[in-house]
C-alpha atoms as a PDB file:
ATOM      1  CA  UNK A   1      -3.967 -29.996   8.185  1.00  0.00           C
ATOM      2  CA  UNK A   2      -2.742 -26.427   8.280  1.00  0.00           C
ATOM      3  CA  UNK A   3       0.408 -25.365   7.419  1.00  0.00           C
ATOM      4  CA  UNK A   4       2.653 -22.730   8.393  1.00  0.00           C
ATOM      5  CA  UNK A   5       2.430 -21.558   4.503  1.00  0.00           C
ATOM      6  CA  UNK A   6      -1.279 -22.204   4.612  1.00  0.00           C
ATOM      7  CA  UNK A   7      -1.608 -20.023   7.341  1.00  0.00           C
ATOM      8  CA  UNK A   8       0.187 -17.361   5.949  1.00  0.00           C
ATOM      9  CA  UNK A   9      -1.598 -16.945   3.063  1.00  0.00           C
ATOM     10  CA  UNK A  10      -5.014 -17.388   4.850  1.00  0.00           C
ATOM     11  CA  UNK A  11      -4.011 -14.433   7.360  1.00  0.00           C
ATOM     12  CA  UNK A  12      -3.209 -12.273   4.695  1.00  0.00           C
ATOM     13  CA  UNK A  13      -6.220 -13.160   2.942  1.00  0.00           C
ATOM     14  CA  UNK A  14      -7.910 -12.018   5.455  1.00  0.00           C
ATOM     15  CA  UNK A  15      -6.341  -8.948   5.631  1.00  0.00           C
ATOM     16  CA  UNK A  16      -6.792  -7.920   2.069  1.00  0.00           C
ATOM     17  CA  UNK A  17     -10.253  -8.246   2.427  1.00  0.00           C
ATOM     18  CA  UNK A  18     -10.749  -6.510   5.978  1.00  0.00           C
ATOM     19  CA  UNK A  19     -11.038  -3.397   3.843  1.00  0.00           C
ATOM     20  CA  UNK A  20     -13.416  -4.754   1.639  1.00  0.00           C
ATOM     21  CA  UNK A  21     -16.842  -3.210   1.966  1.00  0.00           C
ATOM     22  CA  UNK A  22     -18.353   0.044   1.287  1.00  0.00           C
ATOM     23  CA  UNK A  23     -20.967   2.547   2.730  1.00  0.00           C
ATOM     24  CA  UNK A  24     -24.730   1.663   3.063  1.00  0.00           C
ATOM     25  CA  UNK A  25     -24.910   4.194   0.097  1.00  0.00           C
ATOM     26  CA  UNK A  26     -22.789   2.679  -2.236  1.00  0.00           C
ATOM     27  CA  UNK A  27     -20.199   5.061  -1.927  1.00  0.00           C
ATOM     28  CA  UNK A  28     -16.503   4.288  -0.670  1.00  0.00           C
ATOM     29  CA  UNK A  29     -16.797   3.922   3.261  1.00  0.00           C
ATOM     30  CA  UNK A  30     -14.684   5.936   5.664  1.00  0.00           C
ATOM     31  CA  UNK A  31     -11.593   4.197   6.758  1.00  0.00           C
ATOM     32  CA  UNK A  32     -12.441   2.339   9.920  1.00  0.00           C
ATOM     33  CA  UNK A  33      -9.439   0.369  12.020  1.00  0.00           C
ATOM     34  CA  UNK A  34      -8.559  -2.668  10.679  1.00  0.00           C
ATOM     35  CA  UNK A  35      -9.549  -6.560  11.067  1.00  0.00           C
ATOM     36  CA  UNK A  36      -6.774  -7.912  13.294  1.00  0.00           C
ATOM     37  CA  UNK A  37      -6.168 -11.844  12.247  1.00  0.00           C
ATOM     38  CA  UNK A  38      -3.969 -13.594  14.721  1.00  0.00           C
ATOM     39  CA  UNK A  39      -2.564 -17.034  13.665  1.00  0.00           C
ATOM     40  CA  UNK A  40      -0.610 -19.665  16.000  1.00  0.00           C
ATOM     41  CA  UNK A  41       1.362 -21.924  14.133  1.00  0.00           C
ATOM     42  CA  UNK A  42       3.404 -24.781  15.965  1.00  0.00           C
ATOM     43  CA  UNK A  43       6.206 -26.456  15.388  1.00  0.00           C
ATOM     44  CA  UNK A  44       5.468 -29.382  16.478  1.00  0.00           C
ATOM     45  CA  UNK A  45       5.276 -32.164  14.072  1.00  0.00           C
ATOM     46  CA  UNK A  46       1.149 -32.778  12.495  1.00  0.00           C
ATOM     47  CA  UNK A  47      -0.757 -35.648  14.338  1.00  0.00           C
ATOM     48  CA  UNK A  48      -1.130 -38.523  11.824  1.00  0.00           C
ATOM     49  CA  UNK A  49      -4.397 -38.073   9.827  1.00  0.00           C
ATOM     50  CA  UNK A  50      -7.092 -40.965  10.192  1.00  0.00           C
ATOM     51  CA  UNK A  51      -7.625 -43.478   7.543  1.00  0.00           C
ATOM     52  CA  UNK A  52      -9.753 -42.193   4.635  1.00  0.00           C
ATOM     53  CA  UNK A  53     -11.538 -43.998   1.694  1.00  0.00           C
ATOM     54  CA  UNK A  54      -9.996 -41.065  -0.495  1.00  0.00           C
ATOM     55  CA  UNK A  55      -7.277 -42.658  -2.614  1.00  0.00           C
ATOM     56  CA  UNK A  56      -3.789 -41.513  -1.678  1.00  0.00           C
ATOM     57  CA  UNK A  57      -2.178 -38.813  -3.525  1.00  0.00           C
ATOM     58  CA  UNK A  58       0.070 -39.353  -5.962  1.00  0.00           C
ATOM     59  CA  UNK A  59       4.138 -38.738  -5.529  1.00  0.00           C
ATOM     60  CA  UNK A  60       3.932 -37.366  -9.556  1.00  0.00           C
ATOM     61  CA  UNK A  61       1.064 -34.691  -8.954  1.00  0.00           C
ATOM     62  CA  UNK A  62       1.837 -31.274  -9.197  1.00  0.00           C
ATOM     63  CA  UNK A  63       2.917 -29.394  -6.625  1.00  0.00           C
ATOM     64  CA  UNK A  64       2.373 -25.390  -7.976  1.00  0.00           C
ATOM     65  CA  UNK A  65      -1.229 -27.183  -7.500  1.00  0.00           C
ATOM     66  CA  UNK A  66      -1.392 -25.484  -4.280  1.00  0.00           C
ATOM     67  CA  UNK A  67      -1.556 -22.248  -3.337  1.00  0.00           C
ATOM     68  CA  UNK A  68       1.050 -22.266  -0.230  1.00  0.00           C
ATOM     69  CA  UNK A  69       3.130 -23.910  -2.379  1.00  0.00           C
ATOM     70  CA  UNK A  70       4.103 -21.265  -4.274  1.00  0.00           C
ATOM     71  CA  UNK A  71       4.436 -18.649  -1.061  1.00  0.00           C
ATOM     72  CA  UNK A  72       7.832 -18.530   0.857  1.00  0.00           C
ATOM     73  CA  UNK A  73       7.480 -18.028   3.938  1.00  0.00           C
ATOM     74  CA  UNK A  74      10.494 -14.898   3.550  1.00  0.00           C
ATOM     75  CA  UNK A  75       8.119 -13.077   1.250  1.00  0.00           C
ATOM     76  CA  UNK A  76       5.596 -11.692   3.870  1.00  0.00           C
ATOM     77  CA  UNK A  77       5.148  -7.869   3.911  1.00  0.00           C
ATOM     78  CA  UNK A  78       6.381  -5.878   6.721  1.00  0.00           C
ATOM     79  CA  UNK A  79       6.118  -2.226   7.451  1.00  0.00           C
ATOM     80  CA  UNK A  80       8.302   0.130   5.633  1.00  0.00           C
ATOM     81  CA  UNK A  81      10.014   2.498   8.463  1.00  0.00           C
ATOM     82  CA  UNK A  82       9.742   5.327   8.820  1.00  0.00           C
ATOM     83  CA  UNK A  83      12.521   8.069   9.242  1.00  0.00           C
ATOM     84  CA  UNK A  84      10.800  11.193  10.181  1.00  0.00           C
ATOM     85  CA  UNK A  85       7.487  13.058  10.668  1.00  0.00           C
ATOM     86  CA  UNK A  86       7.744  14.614   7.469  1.00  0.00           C
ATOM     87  CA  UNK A  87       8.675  11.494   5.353  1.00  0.00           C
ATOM     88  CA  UNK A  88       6.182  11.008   2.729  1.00  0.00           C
ATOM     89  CA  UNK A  89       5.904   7.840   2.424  1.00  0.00           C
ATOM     90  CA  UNK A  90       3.592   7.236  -0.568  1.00  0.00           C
ATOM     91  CA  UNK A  91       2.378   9.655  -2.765  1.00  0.00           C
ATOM     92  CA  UNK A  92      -0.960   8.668  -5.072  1.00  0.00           C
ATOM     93  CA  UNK A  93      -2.565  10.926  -7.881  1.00  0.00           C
ATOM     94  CA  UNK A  94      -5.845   9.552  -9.157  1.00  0.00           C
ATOM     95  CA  UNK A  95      -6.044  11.405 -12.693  1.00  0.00           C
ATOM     96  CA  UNK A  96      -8.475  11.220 -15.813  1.00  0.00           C
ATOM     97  CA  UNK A  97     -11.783   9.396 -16.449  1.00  0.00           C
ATOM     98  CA  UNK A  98     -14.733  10.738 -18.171  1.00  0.00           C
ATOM     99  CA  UNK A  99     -15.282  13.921 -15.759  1.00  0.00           C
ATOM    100  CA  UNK A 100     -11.321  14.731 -16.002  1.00  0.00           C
ATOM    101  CA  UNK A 101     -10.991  14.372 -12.118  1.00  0.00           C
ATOM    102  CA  UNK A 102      -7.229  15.210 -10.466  1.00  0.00           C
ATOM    103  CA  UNK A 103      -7.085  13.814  -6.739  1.00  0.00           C
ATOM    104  CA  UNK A 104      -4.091  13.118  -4.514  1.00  0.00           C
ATOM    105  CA  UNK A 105      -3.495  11.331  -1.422  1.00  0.00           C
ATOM    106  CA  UNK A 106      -0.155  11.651   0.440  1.00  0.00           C
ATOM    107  CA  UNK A 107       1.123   9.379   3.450  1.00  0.00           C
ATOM    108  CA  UNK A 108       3.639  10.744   5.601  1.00  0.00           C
ATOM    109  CA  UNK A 109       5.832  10.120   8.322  1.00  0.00           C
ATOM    110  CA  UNK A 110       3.873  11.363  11.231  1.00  0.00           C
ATOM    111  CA  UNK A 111       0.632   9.479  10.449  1.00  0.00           C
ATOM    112  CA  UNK A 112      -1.445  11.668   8.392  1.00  0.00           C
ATOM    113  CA  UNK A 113      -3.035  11.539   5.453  1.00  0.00           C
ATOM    114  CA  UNK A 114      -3.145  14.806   3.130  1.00  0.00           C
ATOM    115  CA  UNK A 115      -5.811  14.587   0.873  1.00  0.00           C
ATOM    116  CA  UNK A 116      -6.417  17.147  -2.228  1.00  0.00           C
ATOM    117  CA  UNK A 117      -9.708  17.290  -4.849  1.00  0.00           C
ATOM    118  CA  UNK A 118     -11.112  19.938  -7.140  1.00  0.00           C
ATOM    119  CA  UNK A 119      -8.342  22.660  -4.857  1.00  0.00           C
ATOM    120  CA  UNK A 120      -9.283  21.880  -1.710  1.00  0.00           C
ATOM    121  CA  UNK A 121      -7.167  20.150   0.605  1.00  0.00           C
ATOM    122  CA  UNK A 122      -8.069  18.075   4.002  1.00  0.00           C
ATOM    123  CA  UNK A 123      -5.345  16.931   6.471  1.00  0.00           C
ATOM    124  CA  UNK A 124      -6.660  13.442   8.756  1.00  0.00           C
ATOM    125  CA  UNK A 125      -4.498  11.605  10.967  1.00  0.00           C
ATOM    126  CA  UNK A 126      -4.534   7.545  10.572  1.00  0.00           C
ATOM    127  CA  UNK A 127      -4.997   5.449  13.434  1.00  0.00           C
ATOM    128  CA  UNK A 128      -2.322   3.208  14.402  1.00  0.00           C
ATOM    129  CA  UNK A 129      -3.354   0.137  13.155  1.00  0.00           C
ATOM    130  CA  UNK A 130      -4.639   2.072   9.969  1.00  0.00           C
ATOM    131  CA  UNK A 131      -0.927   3.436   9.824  1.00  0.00           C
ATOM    132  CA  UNK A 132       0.775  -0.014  10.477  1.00  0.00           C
ATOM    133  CA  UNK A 133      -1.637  -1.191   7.626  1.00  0.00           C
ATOM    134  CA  UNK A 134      -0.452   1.305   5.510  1.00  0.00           C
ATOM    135  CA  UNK A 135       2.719   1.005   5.805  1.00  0.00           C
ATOM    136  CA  UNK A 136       2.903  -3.255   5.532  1.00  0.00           C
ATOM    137  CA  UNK A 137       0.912  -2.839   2.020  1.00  0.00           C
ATOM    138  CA  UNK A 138       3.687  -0.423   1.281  1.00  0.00           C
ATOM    139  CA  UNK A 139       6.182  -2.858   2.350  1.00  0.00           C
ATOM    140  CA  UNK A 140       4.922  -5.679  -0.069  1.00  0.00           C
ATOM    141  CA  UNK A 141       7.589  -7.393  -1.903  1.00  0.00           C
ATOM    142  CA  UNK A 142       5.881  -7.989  -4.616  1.00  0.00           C
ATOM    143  CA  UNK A 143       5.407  -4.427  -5.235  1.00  0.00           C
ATOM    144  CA  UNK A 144       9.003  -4.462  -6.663  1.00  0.00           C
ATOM    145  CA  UNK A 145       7.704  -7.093  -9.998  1.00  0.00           C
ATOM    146  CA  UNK A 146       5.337  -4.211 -10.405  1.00  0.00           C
ATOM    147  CA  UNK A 147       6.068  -2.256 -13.882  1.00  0.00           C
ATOM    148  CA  UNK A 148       6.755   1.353 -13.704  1.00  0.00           C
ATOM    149  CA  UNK A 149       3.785   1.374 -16.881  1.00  0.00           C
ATOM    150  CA  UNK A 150       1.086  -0.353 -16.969  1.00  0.00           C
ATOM    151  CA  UNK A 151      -1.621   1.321 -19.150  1.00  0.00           C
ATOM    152  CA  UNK A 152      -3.698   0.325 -22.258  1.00  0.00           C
ATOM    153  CA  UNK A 153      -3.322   3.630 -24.334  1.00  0.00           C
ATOM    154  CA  UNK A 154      -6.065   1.850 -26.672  1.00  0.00           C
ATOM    155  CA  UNK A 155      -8.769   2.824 -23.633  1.00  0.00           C
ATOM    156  CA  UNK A 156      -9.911   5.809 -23.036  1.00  0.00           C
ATOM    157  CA  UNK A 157     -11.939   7.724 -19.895  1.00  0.00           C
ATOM    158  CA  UNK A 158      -9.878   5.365 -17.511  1.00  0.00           C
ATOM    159  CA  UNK A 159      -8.482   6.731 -13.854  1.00  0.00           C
ATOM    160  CA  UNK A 160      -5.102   6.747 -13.957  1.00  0.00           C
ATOM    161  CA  UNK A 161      -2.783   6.800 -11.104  1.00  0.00           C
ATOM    162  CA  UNK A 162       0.610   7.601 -10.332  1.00  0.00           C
ATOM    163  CA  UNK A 163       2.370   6.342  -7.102  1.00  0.00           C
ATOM    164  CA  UNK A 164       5.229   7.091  -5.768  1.00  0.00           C
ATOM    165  CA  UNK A 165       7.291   5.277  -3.253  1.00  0.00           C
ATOM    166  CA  UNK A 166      10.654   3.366  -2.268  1.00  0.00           C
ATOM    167  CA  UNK A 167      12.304   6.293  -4.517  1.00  0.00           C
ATOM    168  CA  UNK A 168      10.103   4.853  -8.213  1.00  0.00           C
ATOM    169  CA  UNK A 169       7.405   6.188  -9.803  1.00  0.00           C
ATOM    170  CA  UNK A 170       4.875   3.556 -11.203  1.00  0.00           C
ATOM    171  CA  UNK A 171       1.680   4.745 -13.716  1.00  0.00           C
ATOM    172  CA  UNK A 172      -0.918   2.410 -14.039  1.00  0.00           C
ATOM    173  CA  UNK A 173      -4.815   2.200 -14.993  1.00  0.00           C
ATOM    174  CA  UNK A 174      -5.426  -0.936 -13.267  1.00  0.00           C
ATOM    175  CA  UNK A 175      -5.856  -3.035 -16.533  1.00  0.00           C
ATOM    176  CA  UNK A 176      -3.552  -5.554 -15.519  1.00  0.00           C
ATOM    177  CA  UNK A 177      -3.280  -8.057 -12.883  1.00  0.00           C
ATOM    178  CA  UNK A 178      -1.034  -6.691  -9.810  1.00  0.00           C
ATOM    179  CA  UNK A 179      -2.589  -7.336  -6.781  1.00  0.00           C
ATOM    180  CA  UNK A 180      -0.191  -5.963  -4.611  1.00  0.00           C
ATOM    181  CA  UNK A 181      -0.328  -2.947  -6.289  1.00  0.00           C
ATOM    182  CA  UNK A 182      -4.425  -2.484  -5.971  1.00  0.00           C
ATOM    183  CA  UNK A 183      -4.648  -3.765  -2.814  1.00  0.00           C
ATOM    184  CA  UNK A 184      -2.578  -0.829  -1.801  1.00  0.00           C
ATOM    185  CA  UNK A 185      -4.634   1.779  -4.313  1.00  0.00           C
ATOM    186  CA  UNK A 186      -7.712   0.219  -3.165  1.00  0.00           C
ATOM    187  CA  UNK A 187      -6.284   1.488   0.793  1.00  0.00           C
ATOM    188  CA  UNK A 188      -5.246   4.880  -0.430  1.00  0.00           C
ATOM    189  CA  UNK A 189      -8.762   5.584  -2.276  1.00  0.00           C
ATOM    190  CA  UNK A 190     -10.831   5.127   0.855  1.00  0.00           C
ATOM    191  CA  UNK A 191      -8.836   8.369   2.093  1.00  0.00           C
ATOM    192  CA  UNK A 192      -9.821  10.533  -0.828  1.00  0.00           C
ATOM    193  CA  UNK A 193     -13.178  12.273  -0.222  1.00  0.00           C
ATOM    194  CA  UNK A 194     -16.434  10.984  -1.561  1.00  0.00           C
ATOM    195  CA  UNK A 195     -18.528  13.270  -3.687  1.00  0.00           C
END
């Protein structure tokens, strides 16, 4: 039986991993419009489920035991606005690693993406669904449990990127676990140019 939690989390499921895939040669594939998931969820009450052999579950089992449980409903990401053309709405420098790279992607207001690597600069315009994407990664909640550090200074040669958005500035190296966080660095990267 679905739920209207259960549903939630599988449409955004699938929208994390519409962007999923890379080129036929290996290499980070061009941005490409979005999978749209639509999901109709009613309110009417669930049909009784048929009789099972499968022994009834008990009143004393755990309920964080499943995954919707542990997803309000409230918590789903919605677009950050936007105030003007020349709003930059996220900023991301990709820094470091072993050849000492310094790349930057910039979102702004009007749609387009300003990309800079090695001095040179490239100006593309998104797509509106790539935009509206954008923008709903951006407006993740749970971007806000996200530390404004996160990097293991015992590694070395590791990218290192520095967002900025919502008025904060968060470093990280991706070494620990925020998903919100590199599902949106994981959109901005497929903007920077492939070498």
């Amino acid at each position: 039986m679905l739920t209207r939690s259960s549903v939630m989390v599988c449409a955004a499921a699938a929208l994390a991993l519409a962007g999923c895939s890379s080129g036929d040669d290996g290499k980070a594939a061009e941005p490409t419009d979005e999978t749209v998931v639509t999901a109709t969820v009613s309110d009417a009450p669930p049909s009784p489920a048929p009789p099972s052999a499968s022994p009834p579950v008990s009143a004393s089992s755990d309920a964080s035991a499943s995954p919707s449980a542990s997803v309000p409903a409230s918590a789903s990401p919605s677009p950050v606005p936007v105030t003007g053309p020349d709003q930059k709405l996220v900023t991301m420098t990709v820094s470091g690693g072993f050849a000492g790279v310094n790349r930057q992607v910039v979102l702004r207001g009007d749609g387009t993406v300003r990309t800079t690597d090695s001095g040179e600069s490239a100006v593309r315009r998104t797509t509106a669904a790539q935009f509206t994407t954008l923008r709903t990664l951006l407006g993740d909640p749970a971007l806000d449990d996200v530390p404004a550090f996160a990097i293991d200074m015992g590694s070395a040669d590791k990218f290192q990127y520095t967002l900025q958005f919502d008025g904060r500035t968060v470093m990280t190296d991706r070494s620990t676990d925020a998903p919100a966080l590199d599902r949106l660095i994981g959109a901005l990267e497929k903007w920077l140019p492939t070498n």
